[in-house]
Protein backbone atom coordinates (compact mmCIF):
# COMPACT_ATOMS: atom_id res chain seq x y z
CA UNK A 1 46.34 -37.00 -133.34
CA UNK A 2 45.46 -38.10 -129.92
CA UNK A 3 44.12 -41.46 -129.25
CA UNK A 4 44.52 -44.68 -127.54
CA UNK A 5 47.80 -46.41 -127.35
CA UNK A 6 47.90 -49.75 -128.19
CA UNK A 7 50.60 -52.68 -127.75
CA UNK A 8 51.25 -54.71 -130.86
CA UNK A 9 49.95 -58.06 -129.46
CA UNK A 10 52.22 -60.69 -129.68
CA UNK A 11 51.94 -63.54 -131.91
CA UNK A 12 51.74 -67.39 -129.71
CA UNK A 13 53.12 -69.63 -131.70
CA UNK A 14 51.65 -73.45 -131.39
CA UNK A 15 53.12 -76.22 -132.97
CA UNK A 16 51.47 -79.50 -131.68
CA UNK A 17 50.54 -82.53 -133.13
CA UNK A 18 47.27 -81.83 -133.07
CA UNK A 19 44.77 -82.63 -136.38
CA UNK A 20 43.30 -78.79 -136.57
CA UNK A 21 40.89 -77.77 -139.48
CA UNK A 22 38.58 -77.46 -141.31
CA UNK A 23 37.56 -80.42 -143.42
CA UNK A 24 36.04 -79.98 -146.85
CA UNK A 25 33.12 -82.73 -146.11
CA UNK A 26 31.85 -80.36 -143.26
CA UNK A 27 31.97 -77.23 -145.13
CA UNK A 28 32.33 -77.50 -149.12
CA UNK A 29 32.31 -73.68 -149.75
CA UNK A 30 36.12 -72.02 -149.94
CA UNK A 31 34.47 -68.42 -149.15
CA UNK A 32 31.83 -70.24 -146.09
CA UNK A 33 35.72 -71.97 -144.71
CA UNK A 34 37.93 -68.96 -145.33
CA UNK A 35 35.21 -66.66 -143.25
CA UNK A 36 35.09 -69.13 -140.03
CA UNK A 37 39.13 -69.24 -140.21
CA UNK A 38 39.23 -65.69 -140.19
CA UNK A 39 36.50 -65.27 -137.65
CA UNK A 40 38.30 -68.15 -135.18
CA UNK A 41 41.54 -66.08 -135.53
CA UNK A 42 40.07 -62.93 -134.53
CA UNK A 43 38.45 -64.39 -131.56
CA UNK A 44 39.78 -62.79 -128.04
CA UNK A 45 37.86 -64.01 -125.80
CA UNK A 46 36.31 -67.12 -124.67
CA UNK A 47 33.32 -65.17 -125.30
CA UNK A 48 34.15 -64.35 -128.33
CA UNK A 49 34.72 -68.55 -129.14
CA UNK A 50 31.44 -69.40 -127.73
CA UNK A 51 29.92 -66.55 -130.23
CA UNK A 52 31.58 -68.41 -133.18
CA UNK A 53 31.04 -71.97 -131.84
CA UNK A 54 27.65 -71.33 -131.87
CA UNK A 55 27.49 -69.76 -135.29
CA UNK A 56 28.99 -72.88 -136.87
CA UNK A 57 26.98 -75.00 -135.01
CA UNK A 58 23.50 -72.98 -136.06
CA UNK A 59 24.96 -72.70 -140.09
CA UNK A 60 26.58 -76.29 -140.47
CA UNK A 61 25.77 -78.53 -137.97
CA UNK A 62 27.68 -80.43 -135.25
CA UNK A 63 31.04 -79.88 -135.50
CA UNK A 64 33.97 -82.75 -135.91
CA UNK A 65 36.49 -83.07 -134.28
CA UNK A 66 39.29 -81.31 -136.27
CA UNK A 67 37.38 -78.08 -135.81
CA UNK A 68 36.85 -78.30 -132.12
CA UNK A 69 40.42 -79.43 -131.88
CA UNK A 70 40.91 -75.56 -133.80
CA UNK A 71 39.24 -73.82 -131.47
CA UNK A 72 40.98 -75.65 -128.36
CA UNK A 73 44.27 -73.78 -130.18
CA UNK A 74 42.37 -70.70 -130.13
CA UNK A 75 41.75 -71.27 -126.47
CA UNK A 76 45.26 -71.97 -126.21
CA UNK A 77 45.96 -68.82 -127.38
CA UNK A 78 44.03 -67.05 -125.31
CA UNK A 79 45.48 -68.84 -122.29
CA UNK A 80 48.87 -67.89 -123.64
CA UNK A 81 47.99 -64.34 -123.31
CA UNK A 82 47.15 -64.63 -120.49
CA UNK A 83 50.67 -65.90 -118.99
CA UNK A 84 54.09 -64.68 -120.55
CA UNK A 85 54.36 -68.28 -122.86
CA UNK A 86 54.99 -66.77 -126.43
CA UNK A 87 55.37 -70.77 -128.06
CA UNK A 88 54.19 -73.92 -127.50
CA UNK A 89 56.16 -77.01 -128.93
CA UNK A 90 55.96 -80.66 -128.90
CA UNK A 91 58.35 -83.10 -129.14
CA UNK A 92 57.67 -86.80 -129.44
CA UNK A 93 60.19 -89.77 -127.80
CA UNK A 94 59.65 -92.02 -130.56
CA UNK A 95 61.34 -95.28 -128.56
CA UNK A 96 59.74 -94.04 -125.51
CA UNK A 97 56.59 -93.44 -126.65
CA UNK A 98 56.51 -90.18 -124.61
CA UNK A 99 55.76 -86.54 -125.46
CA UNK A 100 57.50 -83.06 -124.34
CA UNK A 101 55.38 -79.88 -124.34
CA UNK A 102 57.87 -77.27 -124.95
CA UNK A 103 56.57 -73.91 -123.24
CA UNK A 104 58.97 -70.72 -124.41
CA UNK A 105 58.35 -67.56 -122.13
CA UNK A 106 58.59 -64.16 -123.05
CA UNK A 107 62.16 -62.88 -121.22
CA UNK A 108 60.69 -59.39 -120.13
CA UNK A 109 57.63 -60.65 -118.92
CA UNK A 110 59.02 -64.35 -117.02
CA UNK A 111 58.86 -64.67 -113.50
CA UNK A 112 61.46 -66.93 -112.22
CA UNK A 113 58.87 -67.63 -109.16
CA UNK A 114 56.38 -69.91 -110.97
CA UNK A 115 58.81 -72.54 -110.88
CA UNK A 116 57.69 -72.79 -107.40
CA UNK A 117 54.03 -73.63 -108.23
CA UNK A 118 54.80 -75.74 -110.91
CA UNK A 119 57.37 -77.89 -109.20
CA UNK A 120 54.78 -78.49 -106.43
CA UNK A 121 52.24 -79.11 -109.08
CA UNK A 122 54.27 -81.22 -111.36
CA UNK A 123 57.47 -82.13 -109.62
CA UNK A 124 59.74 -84.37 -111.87
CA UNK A 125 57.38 -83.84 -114.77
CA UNK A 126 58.98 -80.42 -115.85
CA UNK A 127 62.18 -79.30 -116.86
CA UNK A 128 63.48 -75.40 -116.79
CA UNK A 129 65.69 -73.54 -118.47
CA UNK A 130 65.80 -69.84 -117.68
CA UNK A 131 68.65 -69.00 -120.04
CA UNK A 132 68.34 -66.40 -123.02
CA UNK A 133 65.42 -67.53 -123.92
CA UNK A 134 63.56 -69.22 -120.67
CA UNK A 135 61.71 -72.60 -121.60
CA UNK A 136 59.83 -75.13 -119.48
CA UNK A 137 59.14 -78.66 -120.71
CA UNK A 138 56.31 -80.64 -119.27
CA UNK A 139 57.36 -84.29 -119.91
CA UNK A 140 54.05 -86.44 -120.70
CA UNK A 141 53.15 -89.93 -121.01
CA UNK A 142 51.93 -90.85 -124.98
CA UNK A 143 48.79 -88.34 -124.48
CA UNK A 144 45.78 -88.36 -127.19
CA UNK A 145 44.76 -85.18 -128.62
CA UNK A 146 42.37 -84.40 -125.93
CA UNK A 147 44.09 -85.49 -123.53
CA UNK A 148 47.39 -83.30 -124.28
CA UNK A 149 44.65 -80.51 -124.71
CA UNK A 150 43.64 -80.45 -121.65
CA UNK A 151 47.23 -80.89 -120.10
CA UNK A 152 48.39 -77.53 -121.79
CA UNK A 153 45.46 -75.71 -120.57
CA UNK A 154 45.68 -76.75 -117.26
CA UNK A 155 49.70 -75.89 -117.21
CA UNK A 156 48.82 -72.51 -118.85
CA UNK A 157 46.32 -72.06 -115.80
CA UNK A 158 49.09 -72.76 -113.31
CA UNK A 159 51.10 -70.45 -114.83
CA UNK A 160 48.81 -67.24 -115.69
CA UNK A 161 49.97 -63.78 -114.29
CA UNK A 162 47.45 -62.76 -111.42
């Protein structure tokens, strides 16, 4: 058969302390929850976020925070894609009080030259590695959930392949 070949699409990992869900006060229904989960993971595109954001919004109401903080790790995602970063930890300095965002590149797809941007960008806020498995860790000051949001979006912006 003849068709369209298609790359598996890699899976981004995200571990962050971030409070991501749906809670059972916003929508009771197992079925209603199960359908959004399903219809946030198969989002692509930002487009495809507003479509569901707007769903939600029209069949439950505003939405709390846990859920938008689930569809700022979909956008994550997305960004991801966009870039070679294949996982996204955190680490916490309990004495310090400080956080690490762990970003883990893909090997075939990293390009040693972004260091460059982010060390002018950055400077001594970021630590590389570009052994067997290239990392970069973007050390943080004790960040809310927002706040570290927005700092991984704006480091996966820095780094997307143009």
């Amino acid at each position: 058969m003849k068709g369209i070949e298609t790359k598996p699409e890699t899976d981004i990992q995200i571990d962050l302390d971030i409070t991501s869900y749906i809670p059972d006060t916003y929508i009771e229904d197992s079925s209603e929850k199960i359908d959004i989960y399903q219809k946030i993971a198969l989002c692509r595109t930002e487009e495809d976020i507003a479509n569901v954001i707007d769903e939600i919004i029209d069949r439950f109401g505003n939405m709390p925070s846990e859920l938008n903080n689930l569809l700022e790790i979909a956008r994550i995602k997305q960004l991801c894609k966009k870039t070679a970063v294949i996982k996204i930890t955190e680490k916490k300095n309990r004495t310090t009080g400080s956080q690490n965002v762990v970003f883990y590149f893909d090997k075939d797809k990293y390009n040693p030259s972004i260091i460059t941007l982010l060390l002018k960008k950055y400077g001594t806020k970021i630590k590389f590695s570009t052994g067997v498995e290239p990392y970069i860790t973007l050390l943080l000051k004790n960040q809310n959930e927002e706040q570290l949001v927005k700092e991984i979006k704006e480091f996966l912006n820095v780094v997307e392949i143009k």
